[in-house]
Each structure stands twice: as structure tokens, then as C-alpha cells.
Protein backbone atom coordinates (compact mmCIF):
# COMPACT_ATOMS: atom_id res chain seq x y z
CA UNK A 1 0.92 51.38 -0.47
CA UNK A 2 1.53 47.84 -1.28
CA UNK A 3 -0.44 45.60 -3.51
CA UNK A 4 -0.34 41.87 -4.06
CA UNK A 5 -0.44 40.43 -7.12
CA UNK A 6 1.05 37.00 -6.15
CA UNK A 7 -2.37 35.34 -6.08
CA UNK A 8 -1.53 32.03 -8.48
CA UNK A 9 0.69 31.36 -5.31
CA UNK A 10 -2.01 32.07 -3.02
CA UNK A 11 -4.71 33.85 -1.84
CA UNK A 12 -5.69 35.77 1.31
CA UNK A 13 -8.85 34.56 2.92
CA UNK A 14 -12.03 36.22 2.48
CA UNK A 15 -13.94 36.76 5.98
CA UNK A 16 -16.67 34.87 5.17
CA UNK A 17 -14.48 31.90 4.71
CA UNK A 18 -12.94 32.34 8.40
CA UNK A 19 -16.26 33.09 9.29
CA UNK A 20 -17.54 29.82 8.95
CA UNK A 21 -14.04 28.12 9.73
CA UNK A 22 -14.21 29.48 13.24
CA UNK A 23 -16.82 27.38 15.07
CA UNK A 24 -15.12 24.42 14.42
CA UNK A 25 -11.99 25.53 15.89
CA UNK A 26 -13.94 26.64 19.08
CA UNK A 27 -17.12 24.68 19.57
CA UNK A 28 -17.59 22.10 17.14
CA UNK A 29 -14.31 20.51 17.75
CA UNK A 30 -14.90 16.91 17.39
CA UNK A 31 -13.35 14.32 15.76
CA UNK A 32 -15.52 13.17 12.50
CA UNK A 33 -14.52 9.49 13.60
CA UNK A 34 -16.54 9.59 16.78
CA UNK A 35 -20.02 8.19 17.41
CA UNK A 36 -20.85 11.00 19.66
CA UNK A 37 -23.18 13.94 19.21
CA UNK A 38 -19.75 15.80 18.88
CA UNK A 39 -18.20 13.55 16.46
CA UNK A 40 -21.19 13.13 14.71
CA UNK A 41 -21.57 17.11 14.07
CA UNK A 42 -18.10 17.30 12.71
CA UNK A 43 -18.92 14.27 10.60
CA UNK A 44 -22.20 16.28 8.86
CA UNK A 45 -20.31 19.29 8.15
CA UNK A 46 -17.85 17.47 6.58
CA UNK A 47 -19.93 15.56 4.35
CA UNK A 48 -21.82 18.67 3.50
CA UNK A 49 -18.50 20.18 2.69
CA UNK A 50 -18.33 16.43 -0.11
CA UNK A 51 -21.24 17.55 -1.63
CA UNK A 52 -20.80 21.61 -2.21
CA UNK A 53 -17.24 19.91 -3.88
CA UNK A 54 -18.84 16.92 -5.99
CA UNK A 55 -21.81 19.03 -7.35
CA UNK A 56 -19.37 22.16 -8.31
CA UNK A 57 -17.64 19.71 -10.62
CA UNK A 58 -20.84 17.38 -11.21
CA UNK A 59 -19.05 14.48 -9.23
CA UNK A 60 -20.85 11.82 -6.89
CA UNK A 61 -19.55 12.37 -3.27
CA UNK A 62 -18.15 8.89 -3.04
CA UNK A 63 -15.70 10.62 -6.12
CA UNK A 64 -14.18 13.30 -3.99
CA UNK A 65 -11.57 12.71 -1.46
CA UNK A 66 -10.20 15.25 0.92
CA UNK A 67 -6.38 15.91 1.00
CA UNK A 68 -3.65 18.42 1.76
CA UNK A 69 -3.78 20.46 -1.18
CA UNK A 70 -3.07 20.19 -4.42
CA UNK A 71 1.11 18.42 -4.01
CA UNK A 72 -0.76 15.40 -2.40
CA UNK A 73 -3.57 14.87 -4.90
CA UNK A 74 -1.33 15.14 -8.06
CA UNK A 75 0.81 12.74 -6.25
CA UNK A 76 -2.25 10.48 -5.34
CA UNK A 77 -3.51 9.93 -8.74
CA UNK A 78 0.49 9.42 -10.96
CA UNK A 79 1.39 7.08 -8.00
CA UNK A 80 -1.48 4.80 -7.98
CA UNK A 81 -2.01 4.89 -11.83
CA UNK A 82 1.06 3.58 -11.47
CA UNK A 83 0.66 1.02 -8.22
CA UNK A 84 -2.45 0.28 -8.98
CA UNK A 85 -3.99 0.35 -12.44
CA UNK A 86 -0.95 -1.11 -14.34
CA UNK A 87 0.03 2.36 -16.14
CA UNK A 88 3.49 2.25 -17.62
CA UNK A 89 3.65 4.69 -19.46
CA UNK A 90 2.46 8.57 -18.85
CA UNK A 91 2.62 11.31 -21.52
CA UNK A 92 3.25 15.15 -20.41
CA UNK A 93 4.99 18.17 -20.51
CA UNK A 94 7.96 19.71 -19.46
CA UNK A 95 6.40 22.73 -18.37
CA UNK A 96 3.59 20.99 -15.74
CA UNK A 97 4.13 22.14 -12.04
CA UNK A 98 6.91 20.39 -9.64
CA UNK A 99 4.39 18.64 -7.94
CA UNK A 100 3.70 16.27 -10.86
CA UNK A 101 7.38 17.14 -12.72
CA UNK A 102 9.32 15.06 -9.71
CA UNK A 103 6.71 12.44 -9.07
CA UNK A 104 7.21 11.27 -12.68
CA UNK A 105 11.06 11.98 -12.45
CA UNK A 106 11.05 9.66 -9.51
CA UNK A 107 9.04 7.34 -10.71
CA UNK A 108 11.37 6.81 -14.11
CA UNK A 109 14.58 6.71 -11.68
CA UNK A 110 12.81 3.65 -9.87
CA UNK A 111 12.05 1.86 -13.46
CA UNK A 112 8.73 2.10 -13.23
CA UNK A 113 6.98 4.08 -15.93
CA UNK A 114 8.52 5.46 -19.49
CA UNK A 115 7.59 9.56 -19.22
CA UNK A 116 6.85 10.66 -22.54
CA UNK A 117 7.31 14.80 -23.02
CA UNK A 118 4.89 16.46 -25.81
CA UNK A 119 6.24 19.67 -27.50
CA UNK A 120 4.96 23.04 -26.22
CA UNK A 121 4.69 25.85 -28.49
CA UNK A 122 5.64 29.67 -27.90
CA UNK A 123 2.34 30.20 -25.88
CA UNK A 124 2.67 26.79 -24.06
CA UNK A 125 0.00 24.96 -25.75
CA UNK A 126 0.81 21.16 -25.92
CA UNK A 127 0.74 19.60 -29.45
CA UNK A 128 -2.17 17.57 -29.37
CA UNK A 129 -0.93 16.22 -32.84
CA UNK A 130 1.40 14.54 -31.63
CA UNK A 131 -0.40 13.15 -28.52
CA UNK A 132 -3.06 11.41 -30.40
CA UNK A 133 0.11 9.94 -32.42
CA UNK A 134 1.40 9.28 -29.37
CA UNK A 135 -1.34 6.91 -28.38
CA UNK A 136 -2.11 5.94 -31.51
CA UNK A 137 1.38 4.41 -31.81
CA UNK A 138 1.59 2.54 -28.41
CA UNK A 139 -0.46 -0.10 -26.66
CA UNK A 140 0.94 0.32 -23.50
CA UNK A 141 -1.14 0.89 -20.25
CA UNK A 142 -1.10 4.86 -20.62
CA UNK A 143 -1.97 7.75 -18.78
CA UNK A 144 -2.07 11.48 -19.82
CA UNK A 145 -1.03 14.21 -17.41
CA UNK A 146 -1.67 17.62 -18.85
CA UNK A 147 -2.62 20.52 -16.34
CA UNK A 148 -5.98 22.31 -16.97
CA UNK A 149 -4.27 25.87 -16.32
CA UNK A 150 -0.75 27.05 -16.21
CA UNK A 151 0.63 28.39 -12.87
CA UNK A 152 3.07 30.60 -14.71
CA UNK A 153 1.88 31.82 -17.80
CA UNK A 154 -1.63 31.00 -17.92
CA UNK A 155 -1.87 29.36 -20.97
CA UNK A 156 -4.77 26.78 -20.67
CA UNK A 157 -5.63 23.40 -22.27
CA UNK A 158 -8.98 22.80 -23.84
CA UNK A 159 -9.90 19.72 -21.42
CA UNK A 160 -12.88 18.29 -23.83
CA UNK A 161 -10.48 17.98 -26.62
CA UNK A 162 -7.84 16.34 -24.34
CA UNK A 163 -10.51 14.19 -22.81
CA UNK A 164 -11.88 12.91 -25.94
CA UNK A 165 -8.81 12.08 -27.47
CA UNK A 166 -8.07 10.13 -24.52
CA UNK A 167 -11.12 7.89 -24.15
CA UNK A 168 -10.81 7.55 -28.03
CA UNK A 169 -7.44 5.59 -27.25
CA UNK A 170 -8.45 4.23 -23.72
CA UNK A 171 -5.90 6.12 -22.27
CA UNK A 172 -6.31 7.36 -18.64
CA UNK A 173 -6.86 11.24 -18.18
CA UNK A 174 -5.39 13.19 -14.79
CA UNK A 175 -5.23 16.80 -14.66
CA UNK A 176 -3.49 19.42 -12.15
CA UNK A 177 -7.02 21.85 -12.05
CA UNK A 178 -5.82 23.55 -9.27
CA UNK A 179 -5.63 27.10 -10.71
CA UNK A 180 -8.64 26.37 -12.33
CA UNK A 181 -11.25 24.78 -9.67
CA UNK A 182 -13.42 27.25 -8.54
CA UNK A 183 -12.41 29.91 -11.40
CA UNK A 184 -14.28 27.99 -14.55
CA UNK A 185 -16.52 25.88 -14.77
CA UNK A 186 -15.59 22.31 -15.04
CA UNK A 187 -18.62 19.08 -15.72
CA UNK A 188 -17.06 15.44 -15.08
CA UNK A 189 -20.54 14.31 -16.32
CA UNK A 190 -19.62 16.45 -19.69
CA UNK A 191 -15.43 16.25 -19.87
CA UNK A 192 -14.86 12.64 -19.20
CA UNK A 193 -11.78 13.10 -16.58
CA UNK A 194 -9.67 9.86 -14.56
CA UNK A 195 -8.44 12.14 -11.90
CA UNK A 196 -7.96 15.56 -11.14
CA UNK A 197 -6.96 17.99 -8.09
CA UNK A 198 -7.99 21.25 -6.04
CA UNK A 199 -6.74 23.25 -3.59
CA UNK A 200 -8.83 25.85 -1.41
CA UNK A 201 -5.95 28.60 -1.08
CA UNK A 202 -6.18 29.56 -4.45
CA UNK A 203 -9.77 30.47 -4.36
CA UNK A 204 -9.58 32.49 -0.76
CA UNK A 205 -9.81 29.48 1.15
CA UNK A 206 -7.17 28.29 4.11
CA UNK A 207 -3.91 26.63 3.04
CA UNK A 208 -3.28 22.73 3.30
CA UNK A 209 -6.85 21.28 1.98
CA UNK A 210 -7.58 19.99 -0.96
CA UNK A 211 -9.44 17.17 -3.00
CA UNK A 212 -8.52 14.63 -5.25
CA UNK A 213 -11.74 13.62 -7.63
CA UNK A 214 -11.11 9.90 -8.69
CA UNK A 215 -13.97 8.75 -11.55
CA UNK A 216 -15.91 5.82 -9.74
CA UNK A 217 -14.52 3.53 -13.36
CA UNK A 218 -10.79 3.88 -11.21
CA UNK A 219 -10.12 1.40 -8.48
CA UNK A 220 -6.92 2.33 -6.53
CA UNK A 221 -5.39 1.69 -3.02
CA UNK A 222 -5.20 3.62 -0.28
CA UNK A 223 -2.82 5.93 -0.95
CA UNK A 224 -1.70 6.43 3.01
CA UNK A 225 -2.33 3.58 5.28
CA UNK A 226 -3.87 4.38 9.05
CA UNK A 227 -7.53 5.01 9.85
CA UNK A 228 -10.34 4.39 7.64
CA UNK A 229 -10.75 8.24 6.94
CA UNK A 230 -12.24 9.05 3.71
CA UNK A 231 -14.14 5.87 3.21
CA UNK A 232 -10.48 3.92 3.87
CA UNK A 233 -8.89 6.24 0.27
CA UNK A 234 -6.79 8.25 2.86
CA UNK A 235 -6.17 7.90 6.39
CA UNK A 236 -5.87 10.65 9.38
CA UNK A 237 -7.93 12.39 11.01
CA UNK A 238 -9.78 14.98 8.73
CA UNK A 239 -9.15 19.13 9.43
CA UNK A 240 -13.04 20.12 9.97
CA UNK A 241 -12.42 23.55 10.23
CA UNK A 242 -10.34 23.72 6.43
CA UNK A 243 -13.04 21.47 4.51
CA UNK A 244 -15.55 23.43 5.94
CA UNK A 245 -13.48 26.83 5.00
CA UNK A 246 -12.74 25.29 1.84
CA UNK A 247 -16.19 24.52 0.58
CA UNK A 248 -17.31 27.83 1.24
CA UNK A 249 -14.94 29.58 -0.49
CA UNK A 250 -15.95 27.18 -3.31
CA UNK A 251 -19.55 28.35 -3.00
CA UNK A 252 -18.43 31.85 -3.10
CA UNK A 253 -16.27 31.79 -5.89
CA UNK A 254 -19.00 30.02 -7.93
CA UNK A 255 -21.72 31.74 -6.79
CA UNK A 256 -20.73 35.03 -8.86
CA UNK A 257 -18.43 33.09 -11.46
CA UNK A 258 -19.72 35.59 -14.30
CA UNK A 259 -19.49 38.83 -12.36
CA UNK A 260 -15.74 37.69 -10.54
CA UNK A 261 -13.97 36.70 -14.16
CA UNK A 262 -15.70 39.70 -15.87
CA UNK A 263 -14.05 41.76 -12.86
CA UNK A 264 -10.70 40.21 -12.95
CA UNK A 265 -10.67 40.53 -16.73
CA UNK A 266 -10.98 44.12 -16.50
CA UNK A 267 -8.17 44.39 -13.73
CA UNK A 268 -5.79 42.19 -15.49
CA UNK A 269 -6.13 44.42 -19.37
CA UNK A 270 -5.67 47.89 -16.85
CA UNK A 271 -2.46 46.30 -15.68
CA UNK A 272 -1.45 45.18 -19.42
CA UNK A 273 -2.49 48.53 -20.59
CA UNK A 274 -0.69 50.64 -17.81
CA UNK A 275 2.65 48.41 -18.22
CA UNK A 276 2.34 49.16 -21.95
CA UNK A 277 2.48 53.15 -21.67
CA UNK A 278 5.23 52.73 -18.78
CA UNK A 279 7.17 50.41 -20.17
CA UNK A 280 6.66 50.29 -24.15
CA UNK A 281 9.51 47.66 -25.19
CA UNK A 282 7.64 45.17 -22.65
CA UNK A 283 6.13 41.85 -23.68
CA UNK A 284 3.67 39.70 -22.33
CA UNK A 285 3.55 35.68 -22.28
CA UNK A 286 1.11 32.85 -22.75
CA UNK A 287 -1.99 32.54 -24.62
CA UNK A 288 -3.48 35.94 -24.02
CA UNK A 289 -5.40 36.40 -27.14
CA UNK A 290 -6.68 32.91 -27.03
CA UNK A 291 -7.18 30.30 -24.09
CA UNK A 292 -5.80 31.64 -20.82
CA UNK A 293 -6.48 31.95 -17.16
CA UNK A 294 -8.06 35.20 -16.39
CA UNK A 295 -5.97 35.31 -13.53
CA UNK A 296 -2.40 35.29 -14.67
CA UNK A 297 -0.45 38.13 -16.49
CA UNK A 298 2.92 37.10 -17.14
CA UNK A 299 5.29 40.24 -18.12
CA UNK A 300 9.02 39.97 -19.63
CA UNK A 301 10.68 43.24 -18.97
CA UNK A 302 13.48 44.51 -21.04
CA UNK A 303 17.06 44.45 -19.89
CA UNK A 304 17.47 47.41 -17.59
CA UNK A 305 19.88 47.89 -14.93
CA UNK A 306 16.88 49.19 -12.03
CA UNK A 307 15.95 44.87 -12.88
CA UNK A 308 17.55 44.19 -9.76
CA UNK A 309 15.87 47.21 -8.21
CA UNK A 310 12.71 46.09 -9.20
CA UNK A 311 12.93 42.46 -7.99
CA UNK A 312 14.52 43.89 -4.39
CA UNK A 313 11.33 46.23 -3.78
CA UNK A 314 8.94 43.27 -4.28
């Protein structure tokens, strides 16, 4: 029998998600632009989708934006810092997912904002030492760019600590919380936050939706030009059937939060343990023992020529 354990890629959809998606496929097809009863029905479940979003992270609804997913939201927020609220410069890491990695990279190959790299320890925590010198040290237009959760080995950032040393040097604050939307809780009211990002596919939702939360303090641009879709922040036409999917799967997730991280917990320590008798010269990476997604074991095997073996029968 086959198992999959690829879920910080993505996740398969949970019935009651495509349960809810499949009316507006079939009946409740129109277009959320449209004055008509038909147009109009899309246009209330989609705003009823807004708010499930904006009060899971204690947002307004005029904060939360609809996208494709997670690539297009990261990109969103680094490219109209940028545009449009004068940030030059934007301190990181080298270890932040490809979807904000090669913005930045392409943004420093067109000369238009100095990428600064913080050091990463052994377990992938930033040194937050050096970021308040950092912005201590400059008065440059900055933003910070540090993601909540790491896709690969889990280790996580505290975001109130990264927050308040932020506003303490009027510094903007975006972070890639896709991994992490949905799976902890997260307060905007609380953890003072410029922009940040979800995805539904990583909570058992359908694949290319998304948000982009923008704090009400941030004036940008639209960030694709068109139709005046999400109150003019991002034209074309909006999928119905995905927000709605999405926002469900949101509800579901944190509807049980305690019961689904206590029950992942326990999966992911009978995996470590079983690896360990197994395999005993195994090691694992990332913060386990302190701040880490609950969702993310991340094994180095010892060199062994059944390796390729291994990686073949995936």
C-alpha cells in the first residue's frame, strides 16, 4: 500500500471541501461581476468566503484579496513594496521559498532594491541579532521578508518578535504564511503584519487560490491591470467555486485546530520513532525540539547504496 507524505507540497481535498465547491461549478455559475440574480449569488458567496478568511486571521475584509495561490501573493506584496511604497531595500534569507528567492533576485538584477541576507543557524532560525542591527544601522525605506514556516525543514519564526522589532524601526513586515495559515493560529490585530500570503491546497483545499492580506496602513497599486475585481487590487474574473472551496477548508482546519495538531503531532513522533529503530545512524533536521511546524519531518539518511533505491520507489 502506498502512503503520502508529500503534504507541505500539497494536499488532497477533503470531501466536504468538493462538497461545497460543486454547486458553483453546476448551478451557481455566475459571474460575481454581474448585476443579475446569478451574478449577484456568486458575488455573496464570495464575499462570505472574505469574511471566513479576514476573521481566521482577525483582518477587515477590505484587507484580504483573493489570488492564485501563494507564488502570486508573495510576488504581490515584494513588487509593490517596491513600486509602490518606496522600499529599497529588503532584508531576508537565503533559505525563503523560490517564490520570494527570484522576485528579489530579479528585482536586484533590474537595480531596484539592495537584498540584504541574515545568517541562518544549524536549525534555520534567522539571527534576529543581526536584523535589529540591520535596521538599526540603515535609514533606508526597508522591508523584512522572513517566512512564518519553513517548507523544507519546518523550522518556524516567532512572528511577534519579528513584528515588533520591525515596527520598533518602521520597517515594513511581509511574510510567506502559507504552510502556516490554517495550521496555527495567527491575530493581525495582535502580530502587527504589512503583508502576508495563503494558499488553500495546503490545508485540503483546491489548487490555484489564495489570498494576499495587505494591512489597511499600505496603499499599493493594482498589481494586474483589467477589471475592477477585488475592489480594483486585482483584476479577472474571480474562481467562485475555489474561494468558496477554499474558505471551507479554512473553517475546517480551524474548527478542530487543537484536536488536528495534537493528531499530527502524534503521527509525525511515530514516524521519528519508527525511522529511529530502522534506521539508527539517521538524523533529523530543523527545529524539532523547539519552534517547528507540526507538519514537517525532515530526515537525512546515511550513505547507503539502496539511496537510489529508495528515491526510485517513491
Amino acid at each position: 500500500m502506498r502512503v503520502y507524505f508529500d503534504n507541505a507540497a500539497t494536499t488532497p481535498m477533503r470531501k466536504e471541501v468538493v462538497d461545497v465547491m460543486l454547486p458553483y461549478m453546476r448551478e451557481h455559475f455566475g459571474n460575481p461581476s454581474s448585476i443579475h440574480a446569478e451574478g449577484r449569488k456568486a458575488r455573496t458567496a464570495v464575499e462570505a468566503a472574505r469574511k471566513i478568511v479576514a476573521r481566521t486571521i482577525g483582518a477587515s475584509i477590505g484587507e484580504i484579496f483573493f489570488t492564485s495561490g501563494g507564488t502570486e501573493s508573495n510576488n504581490m506584496a515584494i513588487k509593490c513594496a517596491v513600486r509602490d511604497l518606496g522600499v529599497k531595500r529588503i532584508i531576508t534569507t537565503e533559505i525563503e521559498h523560490h517564490n520570494v528567492f527570484n522576485p528579489l533576485n530579479r528585482l536586484v538584477a533590474e537595480g531596484k532594491v539592495e537584498v540584504v541576507n541574515l545568517a541562518v543557524d544549524k536549525l534555520g532560525r534567522p539571527d534576529m541579532v543581526q536584523l535589529r542591527k540591520e535596521l538599526n544601522d540603515s535609514d533606508v525605506k526597508t522591508m523584512v521578508s522572513l517566512m512564518h514556516g519553513n517548507n523544507e525543514v519546518g523550522t518556524m519564526i516567532d512572528l511577534d518578535e519579528v513584528s515588533e522589532i520591525c515596527s520598533e524601526a518602521g520597517a515594513l513586515f511581509h511574510s510567506d504564511t502559507v504552510q502556516t495559515v490554517g495550521h496555527f493560529p495567527i491575530d493581525v490585530n495582535k502580530t502587527r503584519i504589512s503583508f502576508m500570503a495563503g494558499a488553500g491546497h495546503k490545508i485540503h483545499g483546491p489548487k490555484g487560490i489564495g489570498f494576499i492580506y495587505i494591512n489597511g496602513d499600505n496603499m499599493i497599486e493594482p498589481f494586474m491591470d483589467g477589471g475592477s475585481q477585488e475592489r480594483n487590487m486585482r483584476a479577472g474574473t474571480e474562481n467562485v467555486p475555489a474561494i468558496v472551496g477554499f474558505a471551507e477548508a479554512l473553517k475546517l482546519m480551524t474548527e478542530n485546530l487543537e484536536e488536528e495538531i495534537a493528531y499530527i503531532k502524534g503521527l509525525r513522533a511515530r514516524m521519528r520513532k519508527g525511522l529511529e529503530e530502522i534506521i539508527p545512524d539517521i538524523t533529523f533536521n530543523g527545529d524539532l525540539e523547539g519552534s517547528s511546524l507540526y507538519t514537517v519531518l525532515n530526515a537525512s539518511f546515511p550513505p547507503s547504496s539502496r539511496n537510489e533505491v529508495l528515491l526510485l520507489s517513491l
